[in-house]
C-alpha atoms as a PDB file:
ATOM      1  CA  UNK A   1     -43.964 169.218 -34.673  1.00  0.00           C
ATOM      2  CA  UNK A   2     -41.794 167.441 -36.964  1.00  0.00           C
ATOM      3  CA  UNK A   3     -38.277 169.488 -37.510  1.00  0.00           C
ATOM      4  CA  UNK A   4     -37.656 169.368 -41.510  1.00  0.00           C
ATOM      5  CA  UNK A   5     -34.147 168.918 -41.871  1.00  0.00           C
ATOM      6  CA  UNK A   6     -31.713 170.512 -43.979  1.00  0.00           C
ATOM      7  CA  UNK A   7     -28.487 168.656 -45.131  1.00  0.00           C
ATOM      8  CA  UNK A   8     -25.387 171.057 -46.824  1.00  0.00           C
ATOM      9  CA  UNK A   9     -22.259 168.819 -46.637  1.00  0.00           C
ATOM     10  CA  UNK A  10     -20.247 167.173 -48.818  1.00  0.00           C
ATOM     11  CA  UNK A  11     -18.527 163.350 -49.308  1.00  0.00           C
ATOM     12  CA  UNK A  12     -18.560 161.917 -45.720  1.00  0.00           C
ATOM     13  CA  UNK A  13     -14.307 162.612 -45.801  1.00  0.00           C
ATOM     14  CA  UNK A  14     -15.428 166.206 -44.504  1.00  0.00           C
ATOM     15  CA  UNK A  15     -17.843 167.318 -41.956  1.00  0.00           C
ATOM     16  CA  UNK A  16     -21.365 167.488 -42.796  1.00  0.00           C
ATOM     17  CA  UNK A  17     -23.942 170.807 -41.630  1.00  0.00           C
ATOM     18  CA  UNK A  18     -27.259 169.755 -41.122  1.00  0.00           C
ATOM     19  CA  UNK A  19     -29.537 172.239 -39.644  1.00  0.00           C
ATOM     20  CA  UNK A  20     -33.300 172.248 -38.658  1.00  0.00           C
ATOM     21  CA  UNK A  21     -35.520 175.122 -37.044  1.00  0.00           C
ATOM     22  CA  UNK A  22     -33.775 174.190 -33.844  1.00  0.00           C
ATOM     23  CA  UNK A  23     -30.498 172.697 -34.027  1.00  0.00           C
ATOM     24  CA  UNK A  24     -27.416 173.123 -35.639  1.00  0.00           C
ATOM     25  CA  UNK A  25     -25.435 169.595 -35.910  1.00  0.00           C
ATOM     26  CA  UNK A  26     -21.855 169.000 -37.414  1.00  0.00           C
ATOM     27  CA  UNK A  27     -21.194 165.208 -38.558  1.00  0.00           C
ATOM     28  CA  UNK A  28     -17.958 164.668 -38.634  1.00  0.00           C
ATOM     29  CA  UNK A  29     -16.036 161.807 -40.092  1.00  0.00           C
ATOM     30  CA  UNK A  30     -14.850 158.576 -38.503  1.00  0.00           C
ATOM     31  CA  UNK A  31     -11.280 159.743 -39.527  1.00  0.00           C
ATOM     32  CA  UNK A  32     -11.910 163.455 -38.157  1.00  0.00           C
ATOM     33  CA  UNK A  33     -13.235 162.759 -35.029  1.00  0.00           C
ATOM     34  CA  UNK A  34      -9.827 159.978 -34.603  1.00  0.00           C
ATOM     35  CA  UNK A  35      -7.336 162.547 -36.157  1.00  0.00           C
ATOM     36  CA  UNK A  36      -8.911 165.863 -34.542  1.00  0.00           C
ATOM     37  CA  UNK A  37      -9.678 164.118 -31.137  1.00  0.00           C
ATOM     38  CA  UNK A  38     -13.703 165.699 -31.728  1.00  0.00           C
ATOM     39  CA  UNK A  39     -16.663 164.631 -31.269  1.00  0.00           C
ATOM     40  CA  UNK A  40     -20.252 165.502 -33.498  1.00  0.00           C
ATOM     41  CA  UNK A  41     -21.303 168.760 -32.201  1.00  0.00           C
ATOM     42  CA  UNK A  42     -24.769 170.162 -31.912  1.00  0.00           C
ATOM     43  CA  UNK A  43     -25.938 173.627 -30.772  1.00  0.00           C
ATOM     44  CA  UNK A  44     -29.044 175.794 -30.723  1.00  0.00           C
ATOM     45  CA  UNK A  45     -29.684 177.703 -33.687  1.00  0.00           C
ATOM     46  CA  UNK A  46     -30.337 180.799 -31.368  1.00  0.00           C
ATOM     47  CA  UNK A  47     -26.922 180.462 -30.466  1.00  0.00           C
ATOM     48  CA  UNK A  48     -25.413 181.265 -34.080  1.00  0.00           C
ATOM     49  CA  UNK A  49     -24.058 184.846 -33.607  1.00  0.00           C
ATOM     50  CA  UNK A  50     -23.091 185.205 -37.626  1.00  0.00           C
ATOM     51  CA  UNK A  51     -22.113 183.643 -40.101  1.00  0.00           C
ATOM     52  CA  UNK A  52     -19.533 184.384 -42.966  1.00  0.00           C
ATOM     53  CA  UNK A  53     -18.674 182.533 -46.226  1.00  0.00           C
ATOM     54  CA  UNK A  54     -14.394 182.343 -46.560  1.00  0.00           C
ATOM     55  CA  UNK A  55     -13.035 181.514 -50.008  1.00  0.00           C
ATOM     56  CA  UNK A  56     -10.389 179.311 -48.181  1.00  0.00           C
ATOM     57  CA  UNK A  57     -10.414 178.087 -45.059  1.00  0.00           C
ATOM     58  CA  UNK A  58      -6.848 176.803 -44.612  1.00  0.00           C
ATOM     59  CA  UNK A  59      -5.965 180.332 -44.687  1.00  0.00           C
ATOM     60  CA  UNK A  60      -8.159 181.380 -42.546  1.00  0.00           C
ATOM     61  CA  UNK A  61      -7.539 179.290 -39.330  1.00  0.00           C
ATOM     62  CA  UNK A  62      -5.844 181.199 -36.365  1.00  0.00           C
ATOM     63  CA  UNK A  63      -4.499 180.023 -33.063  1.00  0.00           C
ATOM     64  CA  UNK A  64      -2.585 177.342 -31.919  1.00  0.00           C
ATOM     65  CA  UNK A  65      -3.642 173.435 -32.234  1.00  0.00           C
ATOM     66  CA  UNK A  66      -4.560 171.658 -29.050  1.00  0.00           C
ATOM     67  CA  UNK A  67      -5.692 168.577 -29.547  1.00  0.00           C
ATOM     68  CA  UNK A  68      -6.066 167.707 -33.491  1.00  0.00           C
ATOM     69  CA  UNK A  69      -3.872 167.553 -36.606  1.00  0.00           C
ATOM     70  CA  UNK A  70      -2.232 169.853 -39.061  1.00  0.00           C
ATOM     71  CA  UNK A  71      -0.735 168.665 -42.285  1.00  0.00           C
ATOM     72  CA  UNK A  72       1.274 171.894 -43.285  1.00  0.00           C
ATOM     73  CA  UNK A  73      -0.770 173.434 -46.496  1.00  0.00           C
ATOM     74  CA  UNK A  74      -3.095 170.429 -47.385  1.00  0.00           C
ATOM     75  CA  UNK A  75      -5.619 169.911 -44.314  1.00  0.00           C
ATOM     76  CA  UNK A  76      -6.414 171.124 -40.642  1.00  0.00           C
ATOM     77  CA  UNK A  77      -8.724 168.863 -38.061  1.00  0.00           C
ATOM     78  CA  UNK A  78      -9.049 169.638 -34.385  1.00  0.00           C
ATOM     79  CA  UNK A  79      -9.435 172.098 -31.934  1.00  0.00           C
ATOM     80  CA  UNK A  80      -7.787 175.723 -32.314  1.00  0.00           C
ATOM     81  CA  UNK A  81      -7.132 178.283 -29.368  1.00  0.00           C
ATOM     82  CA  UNK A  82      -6.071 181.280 -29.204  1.00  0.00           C
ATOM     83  CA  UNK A  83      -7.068 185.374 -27.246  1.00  0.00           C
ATOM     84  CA  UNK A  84      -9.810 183.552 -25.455  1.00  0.00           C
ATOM     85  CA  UNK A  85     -11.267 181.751 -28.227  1.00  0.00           C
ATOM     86  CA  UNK A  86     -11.675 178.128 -28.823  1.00  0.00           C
ATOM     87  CA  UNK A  87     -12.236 177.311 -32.825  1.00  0.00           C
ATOM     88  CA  UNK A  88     -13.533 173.518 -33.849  1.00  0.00           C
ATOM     89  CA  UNK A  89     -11.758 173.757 -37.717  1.00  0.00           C
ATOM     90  CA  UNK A  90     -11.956 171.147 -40.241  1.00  0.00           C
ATOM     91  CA  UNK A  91     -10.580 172.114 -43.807  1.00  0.00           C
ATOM     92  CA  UNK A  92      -8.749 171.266 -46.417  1.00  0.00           C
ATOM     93  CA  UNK A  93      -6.290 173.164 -49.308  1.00  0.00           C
ATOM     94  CA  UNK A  94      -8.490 174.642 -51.792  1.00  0.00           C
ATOM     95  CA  UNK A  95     -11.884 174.452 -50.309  1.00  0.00           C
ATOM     96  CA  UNK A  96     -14.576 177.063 -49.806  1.00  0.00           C
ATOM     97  CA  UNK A  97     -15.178 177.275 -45.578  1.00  0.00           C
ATOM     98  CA  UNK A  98     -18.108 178.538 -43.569  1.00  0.00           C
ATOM     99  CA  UNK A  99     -17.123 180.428 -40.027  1.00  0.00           C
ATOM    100  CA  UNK A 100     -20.069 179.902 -37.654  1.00  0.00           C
ATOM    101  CA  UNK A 101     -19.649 182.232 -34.394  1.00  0.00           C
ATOM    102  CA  UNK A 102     -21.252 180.786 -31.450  1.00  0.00           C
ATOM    103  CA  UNK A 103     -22.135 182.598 -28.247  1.00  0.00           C
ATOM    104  CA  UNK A 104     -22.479 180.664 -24.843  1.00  0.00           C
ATOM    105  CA  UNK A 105     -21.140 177.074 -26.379  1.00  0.00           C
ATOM    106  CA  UNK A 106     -18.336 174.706 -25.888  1.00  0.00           C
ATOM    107  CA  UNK A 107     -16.326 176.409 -29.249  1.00  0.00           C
ATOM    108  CA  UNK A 108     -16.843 180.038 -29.917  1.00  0.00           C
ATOM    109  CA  UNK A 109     -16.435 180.032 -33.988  1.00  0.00           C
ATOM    110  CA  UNK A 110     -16.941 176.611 -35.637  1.00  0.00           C
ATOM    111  CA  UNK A 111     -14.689 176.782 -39.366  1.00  0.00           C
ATOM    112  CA  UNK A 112     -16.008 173.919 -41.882  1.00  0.00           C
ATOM    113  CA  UNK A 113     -14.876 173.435 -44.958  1.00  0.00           C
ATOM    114  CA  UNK A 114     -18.008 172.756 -47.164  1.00  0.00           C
ATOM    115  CA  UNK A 115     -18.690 172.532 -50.874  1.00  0.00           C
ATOM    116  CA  UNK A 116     -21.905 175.215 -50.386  1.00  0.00           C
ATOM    117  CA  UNK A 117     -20.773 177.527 -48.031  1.00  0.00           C
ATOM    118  CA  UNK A 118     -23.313 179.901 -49.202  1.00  0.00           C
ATOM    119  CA  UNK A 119     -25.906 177.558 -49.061  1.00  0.00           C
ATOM    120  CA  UNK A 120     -24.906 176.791 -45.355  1.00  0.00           C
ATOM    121  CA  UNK A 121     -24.555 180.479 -44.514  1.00  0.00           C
ATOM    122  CA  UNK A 122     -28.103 181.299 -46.378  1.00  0.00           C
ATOM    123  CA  UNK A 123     -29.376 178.710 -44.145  1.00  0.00           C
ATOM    124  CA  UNK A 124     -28.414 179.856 -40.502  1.00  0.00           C
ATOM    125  CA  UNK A 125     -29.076 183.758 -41.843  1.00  0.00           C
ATOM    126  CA  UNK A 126     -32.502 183.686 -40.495  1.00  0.00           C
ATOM    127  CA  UNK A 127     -31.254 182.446 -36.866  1.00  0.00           C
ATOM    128  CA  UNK A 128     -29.466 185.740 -36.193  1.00  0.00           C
END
């Protein structure tokens, strides 16, 4: 069976969602994955425990950054921990944000900042 694939990202600056029946992948950026110290991630769609659309995701990031970069108020890249959870973030000032919880992965909650959050959380609503 061929997967039919399902792209909700933005300008290749930001991370890119792309999810099929199976998978859910996050593209990042050359400049992310340098700045953040990531790497593209790709999980199971089983393994999305919910989803929730955040008017702005700069404001929403909690923990404390180890590795990546935070540019006080403008952007946030890397890897955020904190009470037992490890957060992959990537957002900027001003920009809608998707939180993805994960269960059983290398990050617990994955926060994206996306121009169609509600497109990507419409998506992965069926893989609850």
């Amino acid at each position: 069976m061929i997967d039919i694939v399902l792209s909700l990202g933005n300008d290749r600056t930001m991370a890119t969602v792309t999810t099929t029946p199976r998978t859910l992948t996050v593209s990042l950026s050359r400049g992310e994955r340098v700045l953040g110290l990531l790497r593209d991630l790709e999980v199971p769609r089983s393994a999305v425990r919910s989803v929730e659309v955040l008017p702005d995701g700069l404001a929403a990031t909690r923990g404390l950054r180890a590795p990546g970069l935070a540019l006080p108020g403008r952007r946030k890249i890397g890897t955020w921990r904190g009470r037992g959870e490890k957060t992959l973030v990537s957002v900027r000032r001003g920009r809608p944000a998707v939180r993805v919880r994960l269960t059983g992965q290398r990050f617990d909650t994955l926060l994206l900042g996306v121009d169609d959050p509600a497109g990507v959380a419409g998506a992965l609503a069926p893989a609850r």
